[in-house]
N, C-alpha and C. Protein backbone atom coordinates (compact mmCIF):
# COMPACT_ATOMS: atom_id res chain seq x y z
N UNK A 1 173.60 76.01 152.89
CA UNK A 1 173.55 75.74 151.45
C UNK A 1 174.61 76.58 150.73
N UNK A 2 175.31 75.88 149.88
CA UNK A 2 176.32 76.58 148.88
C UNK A 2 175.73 77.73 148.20
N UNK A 3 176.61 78.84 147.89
CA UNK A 3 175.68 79.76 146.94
C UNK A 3 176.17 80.11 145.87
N UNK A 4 176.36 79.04 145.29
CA UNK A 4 176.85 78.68 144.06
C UNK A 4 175.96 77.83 142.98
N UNK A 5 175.29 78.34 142.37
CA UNK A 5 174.41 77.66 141.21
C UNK A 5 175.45 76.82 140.03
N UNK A 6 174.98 75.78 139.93
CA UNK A 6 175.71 75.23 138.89
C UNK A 6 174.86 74.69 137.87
N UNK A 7 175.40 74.34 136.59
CA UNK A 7 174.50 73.64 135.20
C UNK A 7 174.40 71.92 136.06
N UNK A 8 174.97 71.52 136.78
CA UNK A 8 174.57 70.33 137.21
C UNK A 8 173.06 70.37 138.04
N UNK A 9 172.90 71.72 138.44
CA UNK A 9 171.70 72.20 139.92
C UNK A 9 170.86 72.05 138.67
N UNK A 10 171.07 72.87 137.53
CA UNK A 10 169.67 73.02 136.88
C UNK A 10 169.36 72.02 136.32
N UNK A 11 170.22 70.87 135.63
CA UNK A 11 169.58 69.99 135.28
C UNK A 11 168.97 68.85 136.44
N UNK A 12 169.53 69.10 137.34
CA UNK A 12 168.50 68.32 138.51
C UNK A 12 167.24 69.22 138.65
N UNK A 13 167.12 70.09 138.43
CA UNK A 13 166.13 71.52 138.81
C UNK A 13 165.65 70.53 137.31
N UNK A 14 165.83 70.57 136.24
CA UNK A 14 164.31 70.32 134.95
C UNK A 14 163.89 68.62 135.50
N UNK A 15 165.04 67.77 136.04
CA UNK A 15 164.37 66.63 136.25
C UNK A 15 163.34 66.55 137.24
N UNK A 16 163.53 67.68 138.08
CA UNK A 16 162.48 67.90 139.37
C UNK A 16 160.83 68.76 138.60
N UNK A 17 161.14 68.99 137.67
CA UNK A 17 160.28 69.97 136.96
C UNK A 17 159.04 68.84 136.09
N UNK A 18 160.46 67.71 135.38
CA UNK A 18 159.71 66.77 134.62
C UNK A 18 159.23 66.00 135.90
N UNK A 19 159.12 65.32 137.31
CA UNK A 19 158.71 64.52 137.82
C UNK A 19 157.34 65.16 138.69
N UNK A 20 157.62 66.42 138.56
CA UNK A 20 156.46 67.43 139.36
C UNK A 20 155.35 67.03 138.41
N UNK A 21 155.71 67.91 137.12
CA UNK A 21 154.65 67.47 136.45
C UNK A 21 153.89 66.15 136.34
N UNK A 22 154.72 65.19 135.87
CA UNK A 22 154.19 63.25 135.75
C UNK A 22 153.25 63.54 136.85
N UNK A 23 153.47 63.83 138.15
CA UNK A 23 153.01 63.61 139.68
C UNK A 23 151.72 64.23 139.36
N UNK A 24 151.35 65.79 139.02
CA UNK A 24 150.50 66.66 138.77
C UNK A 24 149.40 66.30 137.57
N UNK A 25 150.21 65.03 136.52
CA UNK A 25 149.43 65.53 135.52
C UNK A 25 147.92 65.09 135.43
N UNK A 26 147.44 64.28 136.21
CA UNK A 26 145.98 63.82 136.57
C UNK A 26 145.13 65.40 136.86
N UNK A 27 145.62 65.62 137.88
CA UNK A 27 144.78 67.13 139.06
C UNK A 27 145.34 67.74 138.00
N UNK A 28 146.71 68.47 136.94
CA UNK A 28 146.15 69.36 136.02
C UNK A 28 145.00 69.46 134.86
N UNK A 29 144.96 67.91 134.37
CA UNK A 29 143.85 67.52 133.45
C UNK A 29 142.72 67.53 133.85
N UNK A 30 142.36 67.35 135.19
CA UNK A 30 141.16 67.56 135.99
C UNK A 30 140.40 69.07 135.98
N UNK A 31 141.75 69.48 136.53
CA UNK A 31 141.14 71.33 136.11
C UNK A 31 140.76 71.37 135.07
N UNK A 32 141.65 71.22 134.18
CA UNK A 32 141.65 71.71 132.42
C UNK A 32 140.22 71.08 131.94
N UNK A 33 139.20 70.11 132.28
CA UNK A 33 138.34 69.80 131.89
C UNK A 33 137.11 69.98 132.70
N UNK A 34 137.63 71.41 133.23
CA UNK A 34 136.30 71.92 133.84
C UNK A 34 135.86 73.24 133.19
N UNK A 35 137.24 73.82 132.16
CA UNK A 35 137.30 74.79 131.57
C UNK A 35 137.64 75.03 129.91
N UNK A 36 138.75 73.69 130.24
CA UNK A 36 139.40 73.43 128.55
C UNK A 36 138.54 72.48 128.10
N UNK A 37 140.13 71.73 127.80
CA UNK A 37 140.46 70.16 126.89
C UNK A 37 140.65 68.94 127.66
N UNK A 38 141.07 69.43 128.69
CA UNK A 38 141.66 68.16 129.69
C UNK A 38 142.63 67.40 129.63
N UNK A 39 143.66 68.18 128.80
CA UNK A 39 144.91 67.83 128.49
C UNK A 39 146.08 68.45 129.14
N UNK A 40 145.74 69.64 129.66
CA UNK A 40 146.88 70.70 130.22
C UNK A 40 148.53 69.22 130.64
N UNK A 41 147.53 68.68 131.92
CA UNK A 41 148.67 67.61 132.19
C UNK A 41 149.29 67.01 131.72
N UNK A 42 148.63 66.18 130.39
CA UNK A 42 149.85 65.46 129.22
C UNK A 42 150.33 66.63 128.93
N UNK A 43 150.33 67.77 128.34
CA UNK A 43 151.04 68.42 127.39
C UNK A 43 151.81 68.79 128.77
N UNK A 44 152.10 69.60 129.81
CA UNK A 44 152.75 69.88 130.68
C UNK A 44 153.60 69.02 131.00
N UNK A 45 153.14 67.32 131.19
CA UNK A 45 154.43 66.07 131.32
C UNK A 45 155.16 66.29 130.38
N UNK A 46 154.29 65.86 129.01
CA UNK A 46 155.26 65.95 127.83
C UNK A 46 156.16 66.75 127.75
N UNK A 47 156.18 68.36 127.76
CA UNK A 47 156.77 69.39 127.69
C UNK A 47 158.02 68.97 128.25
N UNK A 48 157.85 68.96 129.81
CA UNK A 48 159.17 69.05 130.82
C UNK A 48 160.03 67.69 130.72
N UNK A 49 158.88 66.57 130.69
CA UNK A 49 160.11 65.78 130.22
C UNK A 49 160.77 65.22 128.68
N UNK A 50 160.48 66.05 127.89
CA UNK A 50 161.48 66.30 126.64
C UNK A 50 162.12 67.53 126.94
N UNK A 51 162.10 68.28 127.83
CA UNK A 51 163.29 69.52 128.37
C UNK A 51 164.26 69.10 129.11
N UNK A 52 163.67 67.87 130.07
CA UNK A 52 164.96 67.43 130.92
C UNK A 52 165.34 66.53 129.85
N UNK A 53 165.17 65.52 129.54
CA UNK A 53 166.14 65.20 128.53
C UNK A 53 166.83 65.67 127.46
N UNK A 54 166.35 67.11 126.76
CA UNK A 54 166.97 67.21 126.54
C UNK A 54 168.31 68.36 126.69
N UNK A 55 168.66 68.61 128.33
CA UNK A 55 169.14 69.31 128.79
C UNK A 55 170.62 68.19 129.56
N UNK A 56 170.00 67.22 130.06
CA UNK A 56 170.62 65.36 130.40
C UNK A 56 171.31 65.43 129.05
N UNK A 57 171.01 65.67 127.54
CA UNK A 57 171.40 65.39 126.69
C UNK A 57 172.88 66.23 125.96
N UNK A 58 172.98 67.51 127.14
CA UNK A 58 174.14 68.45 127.12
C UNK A 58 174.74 68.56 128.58
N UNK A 59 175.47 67.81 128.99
CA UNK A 59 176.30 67.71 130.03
C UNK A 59 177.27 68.71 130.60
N UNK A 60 177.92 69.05 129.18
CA UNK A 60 179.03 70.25 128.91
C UNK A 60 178.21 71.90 128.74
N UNK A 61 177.09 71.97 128.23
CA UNK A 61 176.65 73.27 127.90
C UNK A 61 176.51 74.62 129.13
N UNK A 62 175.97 75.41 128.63
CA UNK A 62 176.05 76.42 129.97
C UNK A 62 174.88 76.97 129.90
N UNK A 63 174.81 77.78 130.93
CA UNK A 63 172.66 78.03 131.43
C UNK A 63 172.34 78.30 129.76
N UNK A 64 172.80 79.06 128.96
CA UNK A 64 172.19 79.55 128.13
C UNK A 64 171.93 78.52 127.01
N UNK A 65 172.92 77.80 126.61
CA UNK A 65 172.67 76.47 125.89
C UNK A 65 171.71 75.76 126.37
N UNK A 66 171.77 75.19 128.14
CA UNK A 66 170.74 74.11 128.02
C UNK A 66 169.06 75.00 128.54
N UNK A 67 169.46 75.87 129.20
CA UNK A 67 167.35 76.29 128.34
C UNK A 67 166.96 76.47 127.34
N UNK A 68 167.96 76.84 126.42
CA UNK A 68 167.47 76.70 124.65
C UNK A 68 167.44 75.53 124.38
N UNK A 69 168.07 74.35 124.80
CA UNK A 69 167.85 73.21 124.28
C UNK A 69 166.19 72.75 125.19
N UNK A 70 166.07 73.08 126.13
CA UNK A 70 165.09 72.69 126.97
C UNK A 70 163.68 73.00 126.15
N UNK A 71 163.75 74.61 126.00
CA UNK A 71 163.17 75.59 125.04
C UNK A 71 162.41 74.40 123.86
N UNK A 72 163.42 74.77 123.17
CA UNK A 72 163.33 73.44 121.76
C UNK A 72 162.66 72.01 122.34
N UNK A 73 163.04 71.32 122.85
CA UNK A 73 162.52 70.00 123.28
C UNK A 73 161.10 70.43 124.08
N UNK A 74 160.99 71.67 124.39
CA UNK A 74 158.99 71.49 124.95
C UNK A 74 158.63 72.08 123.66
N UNK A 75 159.56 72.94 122.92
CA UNK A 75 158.07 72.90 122.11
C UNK A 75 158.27 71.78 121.11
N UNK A 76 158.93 70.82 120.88
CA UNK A 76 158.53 70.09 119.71
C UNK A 76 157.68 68.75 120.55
N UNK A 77 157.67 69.17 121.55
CA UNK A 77 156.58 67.60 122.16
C UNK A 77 155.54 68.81 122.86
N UNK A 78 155.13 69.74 122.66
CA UNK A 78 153.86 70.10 123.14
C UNK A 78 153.30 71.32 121.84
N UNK A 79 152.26 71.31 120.88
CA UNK A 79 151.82 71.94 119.88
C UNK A 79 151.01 72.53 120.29
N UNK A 80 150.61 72.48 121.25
CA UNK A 80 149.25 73.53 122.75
C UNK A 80 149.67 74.96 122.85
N UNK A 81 149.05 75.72 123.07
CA UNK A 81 149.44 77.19 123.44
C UNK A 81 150.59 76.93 124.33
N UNK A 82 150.72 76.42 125.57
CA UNK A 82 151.99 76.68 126.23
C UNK A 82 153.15 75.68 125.42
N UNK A 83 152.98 75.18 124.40
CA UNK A 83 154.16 75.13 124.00
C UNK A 83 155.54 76.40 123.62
N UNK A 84 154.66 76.91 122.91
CA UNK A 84 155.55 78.35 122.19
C UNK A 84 155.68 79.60 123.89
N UNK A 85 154.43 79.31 124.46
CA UNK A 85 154.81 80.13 125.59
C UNK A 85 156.05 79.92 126.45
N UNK A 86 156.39 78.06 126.95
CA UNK A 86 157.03 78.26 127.72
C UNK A 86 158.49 78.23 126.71
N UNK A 87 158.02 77.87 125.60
CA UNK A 87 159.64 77.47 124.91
C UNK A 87 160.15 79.46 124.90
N UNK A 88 159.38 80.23 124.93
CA UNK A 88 159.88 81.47 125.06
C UNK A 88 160.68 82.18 125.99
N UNK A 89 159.63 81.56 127.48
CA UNK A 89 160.19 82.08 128.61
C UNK A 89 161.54 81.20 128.44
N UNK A 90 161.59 80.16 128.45
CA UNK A 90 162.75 79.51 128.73
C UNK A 90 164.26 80.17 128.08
N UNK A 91 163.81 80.49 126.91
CA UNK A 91 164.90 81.20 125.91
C UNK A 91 165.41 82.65 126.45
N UNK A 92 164.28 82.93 127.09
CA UNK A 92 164.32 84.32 127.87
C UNK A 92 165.37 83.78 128.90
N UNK A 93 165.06 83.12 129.77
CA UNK A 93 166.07 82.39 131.02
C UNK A 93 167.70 82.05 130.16
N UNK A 94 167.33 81.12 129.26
CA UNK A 94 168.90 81.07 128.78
C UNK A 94 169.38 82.29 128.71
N UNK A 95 169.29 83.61 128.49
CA UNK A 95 169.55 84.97 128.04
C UNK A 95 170.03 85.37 128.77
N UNK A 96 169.08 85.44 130.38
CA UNK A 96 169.41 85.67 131.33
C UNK A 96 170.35 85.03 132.23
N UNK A 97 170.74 83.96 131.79
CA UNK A 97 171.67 83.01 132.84
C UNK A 97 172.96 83.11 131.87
N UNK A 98 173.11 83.69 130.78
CA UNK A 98 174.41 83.83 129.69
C UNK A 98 174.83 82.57 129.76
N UNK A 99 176.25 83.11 128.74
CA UNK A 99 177.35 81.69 128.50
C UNK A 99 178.02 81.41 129.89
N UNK A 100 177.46 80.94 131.08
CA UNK A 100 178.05 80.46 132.04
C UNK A 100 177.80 79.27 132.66
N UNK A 101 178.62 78.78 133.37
CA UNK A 101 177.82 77.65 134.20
C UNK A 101 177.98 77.48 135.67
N UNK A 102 177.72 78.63 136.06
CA UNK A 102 178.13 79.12 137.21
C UNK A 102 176.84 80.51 137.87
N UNK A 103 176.37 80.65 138.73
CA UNK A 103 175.92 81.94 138.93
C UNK A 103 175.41 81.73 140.14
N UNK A 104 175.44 82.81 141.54
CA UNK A 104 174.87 83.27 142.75
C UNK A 104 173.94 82.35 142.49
N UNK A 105 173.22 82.38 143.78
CA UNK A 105 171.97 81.30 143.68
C UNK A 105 170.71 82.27 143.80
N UNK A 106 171.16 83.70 143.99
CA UNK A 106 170.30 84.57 144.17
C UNK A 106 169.86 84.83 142.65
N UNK A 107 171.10 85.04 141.92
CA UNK A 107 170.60 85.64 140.59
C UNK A 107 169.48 84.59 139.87
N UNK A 108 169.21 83.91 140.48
CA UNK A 108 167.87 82.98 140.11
C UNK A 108 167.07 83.31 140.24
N UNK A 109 166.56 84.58 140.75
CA UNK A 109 165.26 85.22 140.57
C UNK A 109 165.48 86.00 139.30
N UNK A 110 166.66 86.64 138.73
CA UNK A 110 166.21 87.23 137.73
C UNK A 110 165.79 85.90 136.39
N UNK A 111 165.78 84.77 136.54
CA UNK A 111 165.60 83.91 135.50
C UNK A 111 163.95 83.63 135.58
N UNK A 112 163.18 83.96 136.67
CA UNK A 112 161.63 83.85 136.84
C UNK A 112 161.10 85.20 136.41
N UNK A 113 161.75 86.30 136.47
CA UNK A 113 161.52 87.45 135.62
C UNK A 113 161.61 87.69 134.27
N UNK A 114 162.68 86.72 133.82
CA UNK A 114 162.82 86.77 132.40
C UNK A 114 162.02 85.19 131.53
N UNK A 115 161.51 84.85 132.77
CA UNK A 115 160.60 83.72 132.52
C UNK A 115 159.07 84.50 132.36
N UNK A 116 158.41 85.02 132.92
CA UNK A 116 157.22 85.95 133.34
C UNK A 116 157.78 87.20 131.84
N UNK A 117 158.49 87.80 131.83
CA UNK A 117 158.64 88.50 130.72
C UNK A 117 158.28 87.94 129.21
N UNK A 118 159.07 86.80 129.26
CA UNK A 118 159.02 85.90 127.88
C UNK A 118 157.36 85.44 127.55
N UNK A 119 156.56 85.47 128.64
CA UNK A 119 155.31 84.63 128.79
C UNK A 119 154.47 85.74 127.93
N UNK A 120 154.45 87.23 129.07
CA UNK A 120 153.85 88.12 128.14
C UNK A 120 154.05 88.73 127.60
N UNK A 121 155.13 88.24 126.67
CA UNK A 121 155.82 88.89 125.36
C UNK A 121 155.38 88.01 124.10
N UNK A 122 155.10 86.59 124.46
CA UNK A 122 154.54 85.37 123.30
C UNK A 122 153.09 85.85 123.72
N UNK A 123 152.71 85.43 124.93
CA UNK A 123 151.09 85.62 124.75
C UNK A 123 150.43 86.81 125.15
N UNK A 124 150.48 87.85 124.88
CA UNK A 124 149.97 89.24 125.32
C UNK A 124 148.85 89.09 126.53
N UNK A 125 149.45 88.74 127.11
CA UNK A 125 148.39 88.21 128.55
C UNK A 125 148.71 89.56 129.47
N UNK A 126 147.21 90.03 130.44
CA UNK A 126 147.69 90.83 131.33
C UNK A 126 146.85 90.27 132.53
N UNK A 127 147.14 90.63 133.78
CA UNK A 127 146.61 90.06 134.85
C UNK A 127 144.96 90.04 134.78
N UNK A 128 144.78 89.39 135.49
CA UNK A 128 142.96 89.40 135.02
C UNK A 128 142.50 88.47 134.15
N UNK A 129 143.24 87.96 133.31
CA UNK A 129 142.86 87.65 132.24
C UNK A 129 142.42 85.76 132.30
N UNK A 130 142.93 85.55 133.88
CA UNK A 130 142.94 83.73 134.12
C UNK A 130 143.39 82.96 133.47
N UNK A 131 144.66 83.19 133.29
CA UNK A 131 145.90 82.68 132.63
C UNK A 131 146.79 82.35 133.50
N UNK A 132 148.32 81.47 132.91
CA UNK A 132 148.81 81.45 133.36
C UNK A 132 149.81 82.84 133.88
N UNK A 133 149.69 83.66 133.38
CA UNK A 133 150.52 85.15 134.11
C UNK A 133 149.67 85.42 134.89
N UNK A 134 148.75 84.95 135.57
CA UNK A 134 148.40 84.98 136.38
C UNK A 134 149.06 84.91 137.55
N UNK A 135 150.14 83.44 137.43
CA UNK A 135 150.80 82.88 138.37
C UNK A 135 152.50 83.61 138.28
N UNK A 136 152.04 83.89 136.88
CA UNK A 136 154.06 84.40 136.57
C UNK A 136 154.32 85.57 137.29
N UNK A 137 153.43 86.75 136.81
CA UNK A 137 153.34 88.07 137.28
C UNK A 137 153.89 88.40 138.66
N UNK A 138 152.89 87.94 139.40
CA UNK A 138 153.19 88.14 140.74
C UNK A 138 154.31 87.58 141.67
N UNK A 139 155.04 86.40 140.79
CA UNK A 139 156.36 85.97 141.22
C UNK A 139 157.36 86.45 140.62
N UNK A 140 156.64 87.37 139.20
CA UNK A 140 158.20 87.89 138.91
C UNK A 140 158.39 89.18 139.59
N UNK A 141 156.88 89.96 140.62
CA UNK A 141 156.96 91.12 140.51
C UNK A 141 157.89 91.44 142.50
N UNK A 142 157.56 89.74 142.92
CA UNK A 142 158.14 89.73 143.92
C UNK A 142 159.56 89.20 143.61
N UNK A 143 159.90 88.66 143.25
CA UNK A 143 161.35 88.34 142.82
C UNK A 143 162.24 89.81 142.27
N UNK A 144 161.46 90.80 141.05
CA UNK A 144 162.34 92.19 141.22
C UNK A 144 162.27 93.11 142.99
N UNK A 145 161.27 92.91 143.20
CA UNK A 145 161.26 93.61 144.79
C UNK A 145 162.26 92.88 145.53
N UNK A 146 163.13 91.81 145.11
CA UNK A 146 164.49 91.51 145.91
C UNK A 146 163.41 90.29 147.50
N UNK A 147 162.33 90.32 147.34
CA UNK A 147 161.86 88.87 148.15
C UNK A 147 162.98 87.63 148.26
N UNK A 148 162.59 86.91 149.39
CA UNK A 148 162.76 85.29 149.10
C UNK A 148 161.86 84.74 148.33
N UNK A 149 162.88 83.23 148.34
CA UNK A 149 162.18 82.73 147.45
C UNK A 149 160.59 81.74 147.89
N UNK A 150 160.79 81.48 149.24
CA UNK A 150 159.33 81.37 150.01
C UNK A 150 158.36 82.69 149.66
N UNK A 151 158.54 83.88 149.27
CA UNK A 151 157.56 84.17 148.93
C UNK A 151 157.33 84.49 147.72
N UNK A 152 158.48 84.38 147.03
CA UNK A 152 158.24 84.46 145.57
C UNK A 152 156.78 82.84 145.24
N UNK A 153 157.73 82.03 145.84
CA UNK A 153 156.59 81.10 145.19
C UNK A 153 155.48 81.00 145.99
N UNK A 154 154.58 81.52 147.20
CA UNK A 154 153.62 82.39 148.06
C UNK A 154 152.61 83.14 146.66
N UNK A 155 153.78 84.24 146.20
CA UNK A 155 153.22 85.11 145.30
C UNK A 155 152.69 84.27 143.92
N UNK A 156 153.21 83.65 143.58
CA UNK A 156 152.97 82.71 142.42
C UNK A 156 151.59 81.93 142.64
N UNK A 157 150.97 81.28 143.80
CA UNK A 157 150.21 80.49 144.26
C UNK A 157 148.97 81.24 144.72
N UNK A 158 149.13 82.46 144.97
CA UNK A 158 148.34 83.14 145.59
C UNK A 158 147.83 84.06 144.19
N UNK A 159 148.42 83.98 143.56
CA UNK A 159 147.90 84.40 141.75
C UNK A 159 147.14 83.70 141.12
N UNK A 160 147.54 81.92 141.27
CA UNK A 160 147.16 80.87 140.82
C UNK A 160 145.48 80.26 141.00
N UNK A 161 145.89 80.99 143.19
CA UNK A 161 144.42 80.68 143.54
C UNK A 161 143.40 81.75 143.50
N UNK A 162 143.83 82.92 143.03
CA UNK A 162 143.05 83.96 142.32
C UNK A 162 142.20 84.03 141.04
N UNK A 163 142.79 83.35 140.42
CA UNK A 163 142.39 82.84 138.79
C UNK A 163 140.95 82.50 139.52
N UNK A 164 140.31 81.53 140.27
CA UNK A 164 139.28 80.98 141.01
C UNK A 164 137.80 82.06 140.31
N UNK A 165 138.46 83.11 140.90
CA UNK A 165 136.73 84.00 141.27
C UNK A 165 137.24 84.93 139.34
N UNK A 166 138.08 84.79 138.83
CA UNK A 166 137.94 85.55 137.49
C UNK A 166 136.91 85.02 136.38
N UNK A 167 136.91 85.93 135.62
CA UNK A 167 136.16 85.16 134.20
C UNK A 167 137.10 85.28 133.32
N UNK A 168 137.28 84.18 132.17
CA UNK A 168 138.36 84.13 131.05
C UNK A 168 138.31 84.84 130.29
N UNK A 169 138.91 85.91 129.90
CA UNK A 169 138.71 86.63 128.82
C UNK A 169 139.80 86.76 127.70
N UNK A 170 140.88 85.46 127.72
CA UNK A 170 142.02 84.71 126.77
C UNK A 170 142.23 83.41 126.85
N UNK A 171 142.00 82.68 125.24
CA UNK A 171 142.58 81.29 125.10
C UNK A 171 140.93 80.57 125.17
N UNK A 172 141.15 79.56 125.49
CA UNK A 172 139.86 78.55 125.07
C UNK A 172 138.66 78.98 125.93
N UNK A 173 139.13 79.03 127.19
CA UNK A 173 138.16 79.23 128.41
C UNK A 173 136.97 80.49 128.23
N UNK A 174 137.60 81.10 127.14
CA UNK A 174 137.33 82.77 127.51
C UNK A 174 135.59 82.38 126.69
N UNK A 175 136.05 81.18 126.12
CA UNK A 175 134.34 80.70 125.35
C UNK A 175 133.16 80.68 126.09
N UNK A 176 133.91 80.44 127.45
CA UNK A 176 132.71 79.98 128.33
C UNK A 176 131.40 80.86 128.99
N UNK A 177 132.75 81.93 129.14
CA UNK A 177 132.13 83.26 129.76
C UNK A 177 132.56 83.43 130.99
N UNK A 178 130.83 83.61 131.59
CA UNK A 178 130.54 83.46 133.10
C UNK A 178 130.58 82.06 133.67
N UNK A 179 130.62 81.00 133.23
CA UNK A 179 131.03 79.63 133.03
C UNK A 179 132.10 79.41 133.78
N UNK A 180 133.37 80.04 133.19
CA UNK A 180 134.37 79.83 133.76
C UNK A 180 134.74 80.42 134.94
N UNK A 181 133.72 81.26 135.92
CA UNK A 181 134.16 81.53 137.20
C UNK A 181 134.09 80.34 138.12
N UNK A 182 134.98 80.13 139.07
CA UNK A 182 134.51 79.27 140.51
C UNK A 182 135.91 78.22 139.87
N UNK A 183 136.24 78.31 139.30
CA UNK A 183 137.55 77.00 138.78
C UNK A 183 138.97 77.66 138.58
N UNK A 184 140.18 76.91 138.96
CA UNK A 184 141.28 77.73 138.73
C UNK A 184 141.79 77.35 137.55
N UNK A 185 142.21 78.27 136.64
CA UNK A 185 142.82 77.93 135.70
C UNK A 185 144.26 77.09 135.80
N UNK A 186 143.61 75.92 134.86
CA UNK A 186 144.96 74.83 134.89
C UNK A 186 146.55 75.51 134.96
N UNK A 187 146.47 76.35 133.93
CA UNK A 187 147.86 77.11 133.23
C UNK A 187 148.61 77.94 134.62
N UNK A 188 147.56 78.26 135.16
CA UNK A 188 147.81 79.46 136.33
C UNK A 188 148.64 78.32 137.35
N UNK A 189 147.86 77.20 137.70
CA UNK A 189 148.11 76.09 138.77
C UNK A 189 149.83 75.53 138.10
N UNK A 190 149.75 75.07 137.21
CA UNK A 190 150.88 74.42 136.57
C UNK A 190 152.07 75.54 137.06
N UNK A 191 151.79 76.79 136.86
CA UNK A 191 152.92 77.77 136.55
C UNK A 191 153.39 78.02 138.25
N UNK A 192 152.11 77.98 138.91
CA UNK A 192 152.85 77.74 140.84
C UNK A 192 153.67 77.09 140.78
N UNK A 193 153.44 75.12 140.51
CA UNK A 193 153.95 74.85 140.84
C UNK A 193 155.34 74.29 139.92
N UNK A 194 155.47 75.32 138.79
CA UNK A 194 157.32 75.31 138.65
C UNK A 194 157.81 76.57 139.39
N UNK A 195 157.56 77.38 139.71
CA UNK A 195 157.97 78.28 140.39
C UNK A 195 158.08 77.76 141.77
N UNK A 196 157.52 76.68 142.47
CA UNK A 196 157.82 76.01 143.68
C UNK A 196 159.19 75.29 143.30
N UNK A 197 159.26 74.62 142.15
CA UNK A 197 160.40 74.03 141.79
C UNK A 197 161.74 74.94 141.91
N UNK A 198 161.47 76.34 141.20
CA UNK A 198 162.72 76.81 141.29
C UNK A 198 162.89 77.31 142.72
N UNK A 199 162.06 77.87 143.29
CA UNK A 199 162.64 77.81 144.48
C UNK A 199 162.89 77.03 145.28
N UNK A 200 162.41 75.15 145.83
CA UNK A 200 163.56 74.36 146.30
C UNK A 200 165.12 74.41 145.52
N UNK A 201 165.06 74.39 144.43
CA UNK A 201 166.35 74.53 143.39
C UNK A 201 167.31 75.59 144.11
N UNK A 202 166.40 76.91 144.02
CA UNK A 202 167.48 77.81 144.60
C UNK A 202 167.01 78.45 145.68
N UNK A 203 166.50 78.04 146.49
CA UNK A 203 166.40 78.81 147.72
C UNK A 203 166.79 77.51 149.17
């Protein structure tokens, strides 16, 4: 594999992001209505695919342009808590990927760190809490430890399927109580599997 990241990789990387989701969004709504709303999945389709388009919609731009545009296009098609969450991380990633369109394929872990940063910087989430940093945390905390990316997204999934035995104590779920043990949080599940995404992307 080349180790050369390009703005062409990532916008195949959000179209792989928007088709994950479509694929997912049944089994995320499924979760989400054992705990939420039962929407996680539309708003998660919606999200990614108004990011890939509108990232398809800048051909010429560079990492930092098209996750801000990505940014912008989930949150104006998702008004849900992870709207503003992921439109954050993402802005965080443009930051991190600068005015280029070019970068190592390695330095793609620091964009899941500054993805996981952005998350609990919008939603003051800390582990425990059966969220999605649930799933971020532990892939961003293996991605600074210099990991692959098989276990970065390992670490992500293994966060995800942790959420399971917690109780909610942030966001809708946290209503439930003791209720919400024995189920994984939708947000946590969703957030594996884009972090599976970026690592086929770059690993």
């Amino acid at each position: 594999m080349e180790t050369e990241f390009t703005t062409k990789d990532l916008a195949a990387l959000f179209d792989a992001l928007s088709g994950r989701m479509s694929a997912e969004r049944d089994t995320l709504c499924e979760l989400d209505g054992l705990i939420g709303d039962a929407d996680h999945g539309i708003a998660m389709e919606q999200g990614m695919n108004a990011a890939s388009l509108s990232v398809q919609d800048m051909p010429d731009g560079t990492f930092q342009e098209l996750f801000n545009a990505a940014a912008k296009g989930f949150l104006n098609a998702v008004g849900a808590s992870s709207g503003p969450l992921y439109a954050t991380a993402l802005m965080r990633a443009g930051k991190a990927g600068g005015p280029h369109k070019t970068m190592d394929r390695n330095q793609g872990k620091a964009l899941i760190v500054a993805m996981a940063d952005g998350i609990t910087h919008r939603g003051k989430a800390t582990v425990g809490q059966k969220t999605m940093f649930d799933a971020w945390s532990p892939a961003a905390d293996a991605a600074t430890a210099g990991q692959g990316w098989p276990e970065i997204a390992a670490a992500a999934q293994a966060g995800a399927d942790a959420t399971c035995a917690m109780i909610a104590s942030l966001g809708r779920a946290a209503r439930l109580g003791e209720r919400s043990r024995g189920h994984k949080d939708p947000g946590a599940v969703s957030a594996a599997m884009i972090v599976q995404e970026f690592a086929k992307a770059f690993g």
